[in-house]
Protein backbone atom coordinates (compact mmCIF):
# COMPACT_ATOMS: atom_id res chain seq x y z
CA UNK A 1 -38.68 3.68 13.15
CA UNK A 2 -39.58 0.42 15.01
CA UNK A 3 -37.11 -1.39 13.39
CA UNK A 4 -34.77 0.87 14.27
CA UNK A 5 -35.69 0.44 18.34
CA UNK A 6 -35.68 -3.19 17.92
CA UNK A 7 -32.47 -3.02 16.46
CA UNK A 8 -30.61 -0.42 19.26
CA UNK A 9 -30.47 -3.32 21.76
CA UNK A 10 -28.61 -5.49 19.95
CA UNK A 11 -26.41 -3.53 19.03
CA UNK A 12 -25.77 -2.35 22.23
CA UNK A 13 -25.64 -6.14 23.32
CA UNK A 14 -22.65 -6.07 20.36
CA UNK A 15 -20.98 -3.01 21.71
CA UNK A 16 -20.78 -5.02 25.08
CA UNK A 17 -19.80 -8.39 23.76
CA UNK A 18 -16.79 -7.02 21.04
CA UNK A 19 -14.22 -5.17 23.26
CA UNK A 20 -14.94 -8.14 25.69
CA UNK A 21 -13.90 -10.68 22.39
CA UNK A 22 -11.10 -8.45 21.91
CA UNK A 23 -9.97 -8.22 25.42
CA UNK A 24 -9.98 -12.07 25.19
CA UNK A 25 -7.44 -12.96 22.83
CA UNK A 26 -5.11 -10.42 24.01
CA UNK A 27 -4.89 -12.07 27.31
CA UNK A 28 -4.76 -15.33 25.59
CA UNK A 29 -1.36 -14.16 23.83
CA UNK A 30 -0.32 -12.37 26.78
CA UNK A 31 -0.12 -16.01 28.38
CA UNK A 32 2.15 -17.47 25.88
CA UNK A 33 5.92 -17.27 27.15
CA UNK A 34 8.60 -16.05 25.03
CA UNK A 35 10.39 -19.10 24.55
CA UNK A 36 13.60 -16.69 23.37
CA UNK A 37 13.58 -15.08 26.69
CA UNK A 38 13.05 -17.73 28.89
CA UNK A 39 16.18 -19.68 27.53
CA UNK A 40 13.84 -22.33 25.76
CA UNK A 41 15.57 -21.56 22.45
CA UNK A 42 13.64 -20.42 19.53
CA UNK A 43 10.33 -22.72 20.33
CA UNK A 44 7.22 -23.02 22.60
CA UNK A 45 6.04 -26.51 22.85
CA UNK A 46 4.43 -27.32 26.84
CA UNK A 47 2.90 -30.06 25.73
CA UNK A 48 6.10 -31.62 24.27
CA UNK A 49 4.75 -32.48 20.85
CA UNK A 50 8.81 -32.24 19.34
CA UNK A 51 10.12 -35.02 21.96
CA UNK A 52 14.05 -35.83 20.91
CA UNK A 53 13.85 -33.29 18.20
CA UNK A 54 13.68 -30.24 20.08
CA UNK A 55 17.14 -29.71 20.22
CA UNK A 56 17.36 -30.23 16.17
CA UNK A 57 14.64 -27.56 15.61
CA UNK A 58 16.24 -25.10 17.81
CA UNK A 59 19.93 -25.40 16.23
CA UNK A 60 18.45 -25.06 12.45
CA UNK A 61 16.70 -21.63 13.59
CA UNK A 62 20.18 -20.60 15.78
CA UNK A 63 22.24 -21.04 12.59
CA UNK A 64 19.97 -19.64 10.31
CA UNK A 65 20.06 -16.56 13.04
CA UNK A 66 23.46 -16.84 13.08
CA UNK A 67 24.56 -16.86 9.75
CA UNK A 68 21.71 -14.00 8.28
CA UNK A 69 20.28 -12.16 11.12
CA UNK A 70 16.51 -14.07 10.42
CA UNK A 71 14.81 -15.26 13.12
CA UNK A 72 11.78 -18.15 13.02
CA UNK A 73 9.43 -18.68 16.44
CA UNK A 74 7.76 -21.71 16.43
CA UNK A 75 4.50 -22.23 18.68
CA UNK A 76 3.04 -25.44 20.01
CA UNK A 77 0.00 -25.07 21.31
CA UNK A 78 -2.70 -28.02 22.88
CA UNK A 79 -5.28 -25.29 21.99
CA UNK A 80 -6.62 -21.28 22.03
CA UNK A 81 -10.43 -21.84 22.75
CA UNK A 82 -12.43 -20.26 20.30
CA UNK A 83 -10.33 -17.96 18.75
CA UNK A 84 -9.18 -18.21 15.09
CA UNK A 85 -5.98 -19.40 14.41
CA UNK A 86 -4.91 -16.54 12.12
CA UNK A 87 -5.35 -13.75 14.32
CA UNK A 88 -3.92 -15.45 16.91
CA UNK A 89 -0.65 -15.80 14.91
CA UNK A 90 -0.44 -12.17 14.11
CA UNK A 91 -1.33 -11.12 17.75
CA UNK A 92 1.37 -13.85 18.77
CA UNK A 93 3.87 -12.51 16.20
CA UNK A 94 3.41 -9.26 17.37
CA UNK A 95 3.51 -10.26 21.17
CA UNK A 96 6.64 -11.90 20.88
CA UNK A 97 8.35 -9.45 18.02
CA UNK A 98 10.03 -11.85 15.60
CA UNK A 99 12.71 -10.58 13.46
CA UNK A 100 15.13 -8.00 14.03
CA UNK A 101 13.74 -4.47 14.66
CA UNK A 102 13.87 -2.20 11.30
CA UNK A 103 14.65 -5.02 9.26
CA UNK A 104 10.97 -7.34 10.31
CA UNK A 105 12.79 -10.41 8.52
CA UNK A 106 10.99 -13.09 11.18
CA UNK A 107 8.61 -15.89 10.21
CA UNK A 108 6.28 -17.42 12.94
CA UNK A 109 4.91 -21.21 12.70
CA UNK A 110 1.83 -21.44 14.63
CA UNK A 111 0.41 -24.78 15.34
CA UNK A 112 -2.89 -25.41 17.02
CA UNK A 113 -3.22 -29.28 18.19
CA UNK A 114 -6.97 -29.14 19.55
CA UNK A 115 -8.12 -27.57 15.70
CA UNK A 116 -5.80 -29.37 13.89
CA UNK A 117 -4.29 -25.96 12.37
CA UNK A 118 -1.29 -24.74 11.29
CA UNK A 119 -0.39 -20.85 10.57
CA UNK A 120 2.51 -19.00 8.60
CA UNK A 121 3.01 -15.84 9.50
CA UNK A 122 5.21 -13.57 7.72
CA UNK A 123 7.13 -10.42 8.83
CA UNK A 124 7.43 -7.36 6.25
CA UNK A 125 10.90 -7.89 5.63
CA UNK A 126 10.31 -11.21 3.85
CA UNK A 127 6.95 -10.90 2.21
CA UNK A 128 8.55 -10.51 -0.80
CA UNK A 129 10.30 -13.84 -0.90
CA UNK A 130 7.68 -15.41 1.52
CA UNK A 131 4.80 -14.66 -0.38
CA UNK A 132 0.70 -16.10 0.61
CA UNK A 133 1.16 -18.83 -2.31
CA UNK A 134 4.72 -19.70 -1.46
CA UNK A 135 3.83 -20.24 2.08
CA UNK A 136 0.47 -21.89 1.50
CA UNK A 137 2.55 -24.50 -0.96
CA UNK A 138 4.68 -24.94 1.71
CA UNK A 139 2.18 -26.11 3.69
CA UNK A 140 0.76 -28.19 1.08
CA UNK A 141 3.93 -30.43 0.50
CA UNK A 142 5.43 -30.42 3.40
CA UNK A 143 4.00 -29.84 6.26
CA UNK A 144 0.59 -30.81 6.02
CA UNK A 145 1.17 -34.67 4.80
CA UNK A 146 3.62 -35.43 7.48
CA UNK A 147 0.73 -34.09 9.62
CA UNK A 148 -2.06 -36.34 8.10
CA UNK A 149 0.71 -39.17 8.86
CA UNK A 150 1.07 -38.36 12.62
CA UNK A 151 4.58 -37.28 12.10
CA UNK A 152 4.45 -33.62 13.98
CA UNK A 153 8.15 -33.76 14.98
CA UNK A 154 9.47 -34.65 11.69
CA UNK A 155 6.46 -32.04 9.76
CA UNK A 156 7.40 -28.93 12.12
CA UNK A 157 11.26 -30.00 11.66
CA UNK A 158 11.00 -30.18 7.89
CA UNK A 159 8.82 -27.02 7.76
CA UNK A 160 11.33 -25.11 9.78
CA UNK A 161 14.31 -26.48 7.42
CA UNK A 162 12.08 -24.92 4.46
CA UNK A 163 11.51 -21.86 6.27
CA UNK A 164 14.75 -21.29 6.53
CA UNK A 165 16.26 -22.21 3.18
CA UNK A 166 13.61 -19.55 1.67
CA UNK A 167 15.17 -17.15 4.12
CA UNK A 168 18.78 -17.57 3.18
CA UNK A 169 18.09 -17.58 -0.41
CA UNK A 170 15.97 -14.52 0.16
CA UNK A 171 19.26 -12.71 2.04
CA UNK A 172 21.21 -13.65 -1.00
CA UNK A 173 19.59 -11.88 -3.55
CA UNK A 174 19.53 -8.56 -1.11
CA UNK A 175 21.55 -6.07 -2.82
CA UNK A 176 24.51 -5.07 -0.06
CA UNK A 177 27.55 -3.42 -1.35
CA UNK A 178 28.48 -0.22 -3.49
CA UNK A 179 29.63 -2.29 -6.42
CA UNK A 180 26.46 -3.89 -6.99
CA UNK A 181 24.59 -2.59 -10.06
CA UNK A 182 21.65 -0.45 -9.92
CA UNK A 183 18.94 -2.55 -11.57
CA UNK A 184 17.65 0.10 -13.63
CA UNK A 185 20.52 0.64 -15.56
CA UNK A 186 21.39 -2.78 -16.48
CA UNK A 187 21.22 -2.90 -20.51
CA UNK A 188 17.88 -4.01 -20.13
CA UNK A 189 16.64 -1.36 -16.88
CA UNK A 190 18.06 1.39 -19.75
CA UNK A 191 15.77 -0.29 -22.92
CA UNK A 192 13.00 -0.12 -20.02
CA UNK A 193 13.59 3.38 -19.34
CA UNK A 194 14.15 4.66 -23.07
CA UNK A 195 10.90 3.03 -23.90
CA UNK A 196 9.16 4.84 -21.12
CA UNK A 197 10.68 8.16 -22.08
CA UNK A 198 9.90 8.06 -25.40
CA UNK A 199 6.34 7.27 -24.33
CA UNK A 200 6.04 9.77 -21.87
CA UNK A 201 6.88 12.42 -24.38
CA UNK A 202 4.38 11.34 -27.09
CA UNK A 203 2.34 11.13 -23.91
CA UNK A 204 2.56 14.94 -23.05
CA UNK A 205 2.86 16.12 -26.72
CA UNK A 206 -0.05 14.84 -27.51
CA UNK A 207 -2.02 15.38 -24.56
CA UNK A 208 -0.84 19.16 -24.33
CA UNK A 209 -1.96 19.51 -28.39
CA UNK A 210 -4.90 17.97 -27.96
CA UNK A 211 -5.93 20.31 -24.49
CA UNK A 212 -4.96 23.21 -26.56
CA UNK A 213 -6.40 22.22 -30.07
CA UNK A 214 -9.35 21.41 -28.55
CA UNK A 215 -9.88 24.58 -26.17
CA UNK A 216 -8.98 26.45 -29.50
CA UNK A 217 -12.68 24.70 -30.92
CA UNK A 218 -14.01 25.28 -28.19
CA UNK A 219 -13.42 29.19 -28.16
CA UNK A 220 -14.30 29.87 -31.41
CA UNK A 221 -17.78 27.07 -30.94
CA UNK A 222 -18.51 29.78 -27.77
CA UNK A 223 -17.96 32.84 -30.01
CA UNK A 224 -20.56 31.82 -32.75
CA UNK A 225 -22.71 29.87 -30.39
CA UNK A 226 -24.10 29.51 -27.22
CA UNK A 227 -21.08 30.21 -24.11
CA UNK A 228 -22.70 28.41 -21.49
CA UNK A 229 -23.35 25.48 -23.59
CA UNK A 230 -19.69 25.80 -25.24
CA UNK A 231 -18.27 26.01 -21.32
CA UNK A 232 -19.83 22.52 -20.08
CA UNK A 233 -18.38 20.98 -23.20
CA UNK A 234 -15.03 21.92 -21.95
CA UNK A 235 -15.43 21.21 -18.57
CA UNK A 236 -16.63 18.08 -19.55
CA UNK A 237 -13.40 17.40 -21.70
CA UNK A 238 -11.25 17.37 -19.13
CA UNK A 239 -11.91 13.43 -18.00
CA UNK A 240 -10.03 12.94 -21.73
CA UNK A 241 -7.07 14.67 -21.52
CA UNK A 242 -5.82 14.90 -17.88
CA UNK A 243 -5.42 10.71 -17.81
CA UNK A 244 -3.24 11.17 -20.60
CA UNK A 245 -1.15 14.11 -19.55
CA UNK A 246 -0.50 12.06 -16.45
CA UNK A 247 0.66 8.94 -18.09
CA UNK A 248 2.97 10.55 -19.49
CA UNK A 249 4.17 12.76 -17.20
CA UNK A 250 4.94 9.47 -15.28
CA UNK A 251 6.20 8.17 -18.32
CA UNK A 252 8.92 11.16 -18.92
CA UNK A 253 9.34 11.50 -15.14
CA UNK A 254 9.98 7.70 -14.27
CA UNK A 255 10.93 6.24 -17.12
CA UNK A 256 14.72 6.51 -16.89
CA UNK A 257 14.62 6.34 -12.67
CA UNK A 258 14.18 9.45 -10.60
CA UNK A 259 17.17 8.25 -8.53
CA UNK A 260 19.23 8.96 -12.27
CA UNK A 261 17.55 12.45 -12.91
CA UNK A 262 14.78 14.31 -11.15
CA UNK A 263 15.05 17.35 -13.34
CA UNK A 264 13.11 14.74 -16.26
CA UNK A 265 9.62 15.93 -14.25
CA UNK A 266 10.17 19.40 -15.03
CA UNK A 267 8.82 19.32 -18.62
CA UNK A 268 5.61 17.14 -18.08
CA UNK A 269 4.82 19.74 -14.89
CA UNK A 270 5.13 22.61 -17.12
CA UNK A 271 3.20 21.20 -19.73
CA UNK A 272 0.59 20.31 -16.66
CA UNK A 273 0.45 23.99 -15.91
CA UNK A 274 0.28 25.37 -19.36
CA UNK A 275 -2.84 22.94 -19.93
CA UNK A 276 -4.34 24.18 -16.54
CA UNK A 277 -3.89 27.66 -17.33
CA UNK A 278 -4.97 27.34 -20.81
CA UNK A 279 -8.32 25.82 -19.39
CA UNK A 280 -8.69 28.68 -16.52
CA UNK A 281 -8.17 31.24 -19.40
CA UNK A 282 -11.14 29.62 -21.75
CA UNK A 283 -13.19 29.21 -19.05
CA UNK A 284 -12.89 33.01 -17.66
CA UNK A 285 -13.42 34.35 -21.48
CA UNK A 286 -16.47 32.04 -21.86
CA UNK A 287 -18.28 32.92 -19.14
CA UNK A 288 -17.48 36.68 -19.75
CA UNK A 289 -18.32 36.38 -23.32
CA UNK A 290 -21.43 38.87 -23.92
CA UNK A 291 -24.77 37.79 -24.62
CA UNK A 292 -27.17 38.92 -26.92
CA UNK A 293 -31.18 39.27 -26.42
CA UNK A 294 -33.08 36.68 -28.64
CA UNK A 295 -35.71 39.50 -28.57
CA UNK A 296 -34.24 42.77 -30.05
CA UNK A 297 -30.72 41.68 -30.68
CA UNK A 298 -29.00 44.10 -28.28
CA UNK A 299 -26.23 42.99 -25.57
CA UNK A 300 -27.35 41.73 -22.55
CA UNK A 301 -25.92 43.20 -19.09
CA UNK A 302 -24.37 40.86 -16.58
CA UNK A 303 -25.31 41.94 -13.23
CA UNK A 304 -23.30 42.01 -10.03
CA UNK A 305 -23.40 40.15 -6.98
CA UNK A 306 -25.79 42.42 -4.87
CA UNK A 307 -28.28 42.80 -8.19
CA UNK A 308 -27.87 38.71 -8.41
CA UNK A 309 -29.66 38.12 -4.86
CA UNK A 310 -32.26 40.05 -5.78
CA UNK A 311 -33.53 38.02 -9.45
CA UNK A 312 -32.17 34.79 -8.17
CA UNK A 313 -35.01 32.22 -5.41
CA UNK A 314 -34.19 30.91 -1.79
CA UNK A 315 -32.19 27.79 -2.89
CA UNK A 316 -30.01 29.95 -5.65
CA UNK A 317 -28.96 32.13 -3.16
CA UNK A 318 -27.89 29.07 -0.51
CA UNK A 319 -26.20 27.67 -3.35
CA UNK A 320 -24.05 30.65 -4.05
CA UNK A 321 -23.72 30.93 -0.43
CA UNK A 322 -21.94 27.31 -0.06
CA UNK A 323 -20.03 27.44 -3.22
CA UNK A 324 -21.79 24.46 -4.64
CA UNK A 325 -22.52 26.50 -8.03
CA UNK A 326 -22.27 29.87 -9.42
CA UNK A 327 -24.65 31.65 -11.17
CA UNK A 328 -24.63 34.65 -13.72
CA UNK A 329 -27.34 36.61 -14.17
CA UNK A 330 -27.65 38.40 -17.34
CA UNK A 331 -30.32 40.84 -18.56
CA UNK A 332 -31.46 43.05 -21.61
CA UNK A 333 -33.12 46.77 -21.22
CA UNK A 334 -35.95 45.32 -22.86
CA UNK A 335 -36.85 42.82 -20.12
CA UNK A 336 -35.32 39.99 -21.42
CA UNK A 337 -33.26 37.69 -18.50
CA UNK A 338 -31.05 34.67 -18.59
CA UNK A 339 -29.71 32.52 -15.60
CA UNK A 340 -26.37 30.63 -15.95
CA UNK A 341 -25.67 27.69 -13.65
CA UNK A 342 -22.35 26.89 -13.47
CA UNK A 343 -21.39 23.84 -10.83
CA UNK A 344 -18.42 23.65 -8.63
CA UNK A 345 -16.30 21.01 -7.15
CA UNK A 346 -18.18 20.47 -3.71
CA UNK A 347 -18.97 18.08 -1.00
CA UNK A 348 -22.46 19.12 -1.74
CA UNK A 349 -25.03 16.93 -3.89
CA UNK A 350 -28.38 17.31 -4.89
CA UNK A 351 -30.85 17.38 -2.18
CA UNK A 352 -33.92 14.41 -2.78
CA UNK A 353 -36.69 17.14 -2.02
CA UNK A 354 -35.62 20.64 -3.56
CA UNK A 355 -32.76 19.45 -5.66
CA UNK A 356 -30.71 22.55 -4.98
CA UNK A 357 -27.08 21.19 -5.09
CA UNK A 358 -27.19 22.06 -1.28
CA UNK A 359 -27.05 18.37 0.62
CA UNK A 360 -24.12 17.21 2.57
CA UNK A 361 -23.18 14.81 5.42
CA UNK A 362 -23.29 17.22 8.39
CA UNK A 363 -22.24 14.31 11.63
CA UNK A 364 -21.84 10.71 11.72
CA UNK A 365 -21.66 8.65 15.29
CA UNK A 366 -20.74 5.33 15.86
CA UNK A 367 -23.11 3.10 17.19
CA UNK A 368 -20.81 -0.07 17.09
CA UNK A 369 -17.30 -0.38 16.11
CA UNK A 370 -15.54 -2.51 13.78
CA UNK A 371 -13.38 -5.51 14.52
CA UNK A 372 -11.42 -7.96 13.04
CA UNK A 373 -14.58 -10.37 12.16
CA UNK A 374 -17.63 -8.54 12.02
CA UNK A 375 -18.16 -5.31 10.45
CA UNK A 376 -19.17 -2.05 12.17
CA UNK A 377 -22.13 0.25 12.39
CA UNK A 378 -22.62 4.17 11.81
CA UNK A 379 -25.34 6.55 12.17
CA UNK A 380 -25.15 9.44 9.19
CA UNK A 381 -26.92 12.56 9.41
CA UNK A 382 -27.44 14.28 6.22
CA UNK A 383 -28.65 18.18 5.63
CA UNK A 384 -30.01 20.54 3.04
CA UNK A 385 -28.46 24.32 3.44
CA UNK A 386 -31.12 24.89 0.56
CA UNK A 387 -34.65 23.71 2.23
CA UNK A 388 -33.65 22.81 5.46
CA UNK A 389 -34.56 18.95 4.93
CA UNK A 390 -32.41 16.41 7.16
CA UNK A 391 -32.40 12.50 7.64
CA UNK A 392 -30.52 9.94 9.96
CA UNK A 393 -29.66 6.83 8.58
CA UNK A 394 -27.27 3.77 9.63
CA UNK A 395 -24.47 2.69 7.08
CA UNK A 396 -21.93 0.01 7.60
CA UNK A 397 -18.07 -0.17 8.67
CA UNK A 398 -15.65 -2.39 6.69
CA UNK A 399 -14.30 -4.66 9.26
CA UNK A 400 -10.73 -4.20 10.07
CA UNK A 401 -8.10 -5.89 7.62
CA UNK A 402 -5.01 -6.43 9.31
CA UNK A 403 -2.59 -6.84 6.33
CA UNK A 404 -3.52 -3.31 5.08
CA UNK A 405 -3.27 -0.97 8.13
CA UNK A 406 -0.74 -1.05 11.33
CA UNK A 407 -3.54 -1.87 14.30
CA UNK A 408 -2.33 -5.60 14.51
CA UNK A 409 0.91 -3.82 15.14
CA UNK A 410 -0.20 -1.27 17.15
CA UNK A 411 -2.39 -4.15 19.14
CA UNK A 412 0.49 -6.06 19.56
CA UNK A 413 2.87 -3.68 21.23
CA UNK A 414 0.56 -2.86 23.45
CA UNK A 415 0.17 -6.34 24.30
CA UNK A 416 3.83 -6.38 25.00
CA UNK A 417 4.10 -3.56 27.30
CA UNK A 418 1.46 -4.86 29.12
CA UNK A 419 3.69 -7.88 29.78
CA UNK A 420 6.85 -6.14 29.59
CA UNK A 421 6.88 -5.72 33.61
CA UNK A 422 6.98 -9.11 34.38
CA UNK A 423 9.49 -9.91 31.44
CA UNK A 424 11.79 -7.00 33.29
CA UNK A 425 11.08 -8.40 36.73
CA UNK A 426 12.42 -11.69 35.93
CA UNK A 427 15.44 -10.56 33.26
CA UNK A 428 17.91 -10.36 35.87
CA UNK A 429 17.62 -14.18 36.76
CA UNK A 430 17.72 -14.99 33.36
CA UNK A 431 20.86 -13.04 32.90
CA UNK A 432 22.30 -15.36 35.14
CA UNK A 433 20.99 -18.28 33.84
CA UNK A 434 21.44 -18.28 30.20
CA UNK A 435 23.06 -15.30 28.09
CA UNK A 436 20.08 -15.20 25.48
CA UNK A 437 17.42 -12.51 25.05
CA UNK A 438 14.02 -11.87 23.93
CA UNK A 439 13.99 -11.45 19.93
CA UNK A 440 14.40 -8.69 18.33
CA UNK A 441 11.16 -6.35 17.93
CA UNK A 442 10.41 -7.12 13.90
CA UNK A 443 6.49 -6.54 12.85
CA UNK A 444 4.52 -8.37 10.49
CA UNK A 445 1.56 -6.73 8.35
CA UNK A 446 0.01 -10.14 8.57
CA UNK A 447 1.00 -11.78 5.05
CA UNK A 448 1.66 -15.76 5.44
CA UNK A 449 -0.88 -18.83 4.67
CA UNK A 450 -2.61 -21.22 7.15
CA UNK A 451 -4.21 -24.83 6.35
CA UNK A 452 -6.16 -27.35 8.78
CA UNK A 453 -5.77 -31.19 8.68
């Protein structure tokens, strides 16, 4: 408990000092003119690192533009303070929205004079040619040693020509007429897919004889032994045979290309459902199979719901209650009585001081959020339905990854509308000026590579 005090004002020191580090680099990308829309071509450099070759720069990106639709941004900047390079590309990439809009084919070259960095960053359209190693090679060859050299013209210059040969050659290989083949059935997509077809329906032959062979066993090991016992065998079976029923359902389903012939998924399901409903049915016979009295031999009686709350203790009950497990209650004239447990798929686990299958998360609040760099902090409440025992505890958030949910993107645009007033109140002497406009809206998940020198 007292390290828990001592620890609530830091973290409220955190919760003060995060949106504030957030805040920050959103205005610091805020401040960074789109060179597009501003008629200063495709590249921000204030400090006038590219001298004479300005001009060159700016035609290789307009006829790479030109000729595919790609667009590259280029960024030259004497510094950003403290923050880190790589989120300040994505945040700039975002802010200034290279690529064109549904297609997110842009690339961004960041570079960072003051902490002699350099940044890739990648829009979703060409992540696939433009991978993290391809772009962290590029760096490696070409522009970093031209860097070390004091060339930055000729190092940003060559990068950009690279940049934009990966891009074209990337637009090549896009499939873009009718006539082009579908790649799964070339001669070798239709090996692929007879391969996986034949798989998938060993796959779901043997996984639906095996279900059924084996629920057969099981049956007949209930009928000459113990049900209850015979029932958690074949519960437990199931981790066994639904992998391999689902292999190959994928494998019948997807083998040949769903595109070809949906219908292929039909078998696999029904075999899915038979083995389902074969396992409800031996499941529903176990449990109903009668049991006899170890102590005279006679059948025992299985008692109803009502006559159940009345044999079965405080935490039994609450269990039933939740639906966190089941329980049969069977007895014999003679006295004899028998409780069978039988667990359920619940959010429910086994509470540390009864251990009634009764404890659950009941609230959770945040006591500091995540960002981008530091992780987060939660405080968990947990519950017993059973005993009424409770605890708080604090758990940690993941930090935010960028390149595997949409907040950079969503961070960005907001970043954009907050400038998009002042971009609007000045478009109409641009208009005038120059005939060019901002770019096009493209995203980027944050894929790309970054070095320092």
């Amino acid at each position: 408990m007292r390290r828990l005090l001592f620890l609530c004002p830091l973290l409220s020191l955190l919760l003060i000092v995060w949106p504030a580090r957030a805040g920050s680099l959103q205005d610091a990308v805020a401040a960074i003119p789109d060179p597009h829309a501003t008629s200063a071509g495709w590249v921000y450099d204030p400090s006038g690192t590219l001298g004479p070759r300005l001009a060159e720069v700016n035609a290789s990106i307009e006829a790479l533009e030109r000729e595919t639709g790609a667009e590259i941004g280029v960024a030259i900047l004497p510094g950003i303070g403290e923050e880190v390079p790589k989120e300040f590309a994505t945040a700039l990439f975002a802010q200034w929205g290279v690529g064109k809009q549904g297609r997110d084919d842009g690339v961004l070259l960041l570079h960072v004079l003051d902490q002699r960095a350099v940044e890739i960053e990648v829009g979703y359209g060409l992540e696939g040619a433009l991978t993290d190693a391809r772009c962290g090679e590029i760096l490696d060859e070409v522009t970093i040693p031209a860097f070390r050299d004091g060339d930055f013209p000729g190092g940003i210059s060559k990068t950009v020509e690279v940049l934009a040969t990966e891009v074209r050659a990337a637009k090549a290989h896009t499939p873009a007429t009718a006539s082009t083949p579908v790649s799964g059935w070339t001669l070798r997509g239709r090996m692929r897919a007879a391969g996986g077809l034949v798989l998938g329906v060993i796959g779901v032959a043997l996984a639906t004889g095996v279900s059924l062979g084996f629920g057969l066993v099981i049956l007949i090991f209930g009928t000459v032994s113990d049900p209850h016992r015979a029932w958690r065998l074949h519960r437990a079976a199931r981790w066994g045979e639904y992998p391999l029923l689902a292999l190959g359902a994928l494998g019948v389903a997807y083998g040949p290309g769903v595109q070809e012939s949906a219908a292929l998924a039909l078998p696999p399901l029904a075999a899915l459902g038979m083995v389902f409903a074969s396992r409800s049915a031996i499941s529903w016979a176990l449990r109903r199979r009668p049991r006899r009295c170890p102590a005279c031999g006679k059948p025992a009686v299985r008692l109803d719901e009502v006559a159940e709350d009345e044999v079965l203790d405080k935490g039994q009950v609450a269990e039933e209650k939740i639906g966190s497990v089941d329980y049969d209650v069977w007895r014999c004239a003679c006295g004899w009585r028998r409780i069978d447990a039988y667990v359920a798929y619940s959010r429910y686990s086994p509470c540390p001081t009864c251990q009634r299958r009764a404890w659950r998360r009941t609230s959770s609040r945040v006591i500091s959020a995540p960002t981008y760099t530091s992780s987060g902090t939660r405080e968990v409440r947990h519950d017993c339905a059973a005993c009424g025992h409770h605890s708080v505890t604090c758990e940690g958030i993941p930090r935010l990854q960028r390149s595997s949910s949409s907040s950079s993107r969503s961070s960005g645009s907001s970043s954009r509308s907050s400038s998009s007033s002042s971009r609007s109140s000045s478009s109409s002497s641009r208009s005038s000026s120059s005939s060019r406009s901002s770019f096009g809206g493209g995203r980027s998940g944050g894929g790309g590579a970054g070095r320092r020198y």
